[in-house]
Protein backbone atom coordinates (compact mmCIF):
# COMPACT_ATOMS: atom_id res chain seq x y z
CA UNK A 1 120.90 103.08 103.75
CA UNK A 2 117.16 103.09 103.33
CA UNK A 3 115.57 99.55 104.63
CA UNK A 4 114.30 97.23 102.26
CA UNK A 5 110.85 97.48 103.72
CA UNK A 6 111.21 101.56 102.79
CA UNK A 7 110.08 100.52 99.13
CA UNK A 8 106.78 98.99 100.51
CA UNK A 9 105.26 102.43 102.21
CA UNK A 10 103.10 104.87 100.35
CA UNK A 11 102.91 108.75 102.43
CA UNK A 12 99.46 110.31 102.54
CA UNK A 13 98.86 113.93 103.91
CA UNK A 14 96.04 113.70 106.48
CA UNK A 15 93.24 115.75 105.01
CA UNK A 16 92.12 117.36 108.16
CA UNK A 17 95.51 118.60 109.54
CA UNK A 18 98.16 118.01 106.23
CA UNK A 19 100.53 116.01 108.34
CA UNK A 20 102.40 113.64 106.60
CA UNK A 21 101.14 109.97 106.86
CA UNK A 22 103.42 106.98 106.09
CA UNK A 23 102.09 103.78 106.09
CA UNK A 24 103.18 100.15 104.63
CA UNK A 25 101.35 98.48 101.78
CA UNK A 26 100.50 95.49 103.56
CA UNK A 27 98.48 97.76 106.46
CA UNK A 28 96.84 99.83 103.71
CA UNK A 29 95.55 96.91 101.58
CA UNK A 30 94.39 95.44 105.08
CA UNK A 31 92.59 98.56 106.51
CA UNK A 32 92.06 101.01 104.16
CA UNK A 33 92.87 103.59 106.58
CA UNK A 34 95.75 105.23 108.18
CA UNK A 35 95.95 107.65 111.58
CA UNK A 36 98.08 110.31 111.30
CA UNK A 37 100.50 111.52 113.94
CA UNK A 38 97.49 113.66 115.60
CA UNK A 39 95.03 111.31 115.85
CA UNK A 40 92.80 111.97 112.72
CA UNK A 41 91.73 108.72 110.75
CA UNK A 42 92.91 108.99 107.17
CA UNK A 43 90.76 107.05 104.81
CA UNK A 44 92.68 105.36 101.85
CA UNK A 45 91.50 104.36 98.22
CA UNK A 46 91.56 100.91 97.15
CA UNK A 47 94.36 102.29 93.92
CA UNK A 48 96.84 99.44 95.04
CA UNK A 49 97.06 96.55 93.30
């Protein structure tokens, strides 16, 4: 059974490497950005909301 926090992640693909890049809501709305499992620094839109 999925956790209830599952519903509150969005997945990006990094667009340097195209690794998959899950991050929560709450972090995106807060940074804007995301690192993906190799180290790159995925930027995020501000389309939440």
């Amino acid at each position: 059974m999925p956790s209830k926090d599952a519903d509150d992640e969005i997945e990006v693909r990094c667009p340097e490497c195209d690794a998959v890049v899950r991050v929560t809501v709450a972090e995106a709305e807060r940074t804007n950005k995301a690192k993906c499992p190799n180290g790159h620094e995925v930027p995020l839109a501000k389309a939440l909301g």
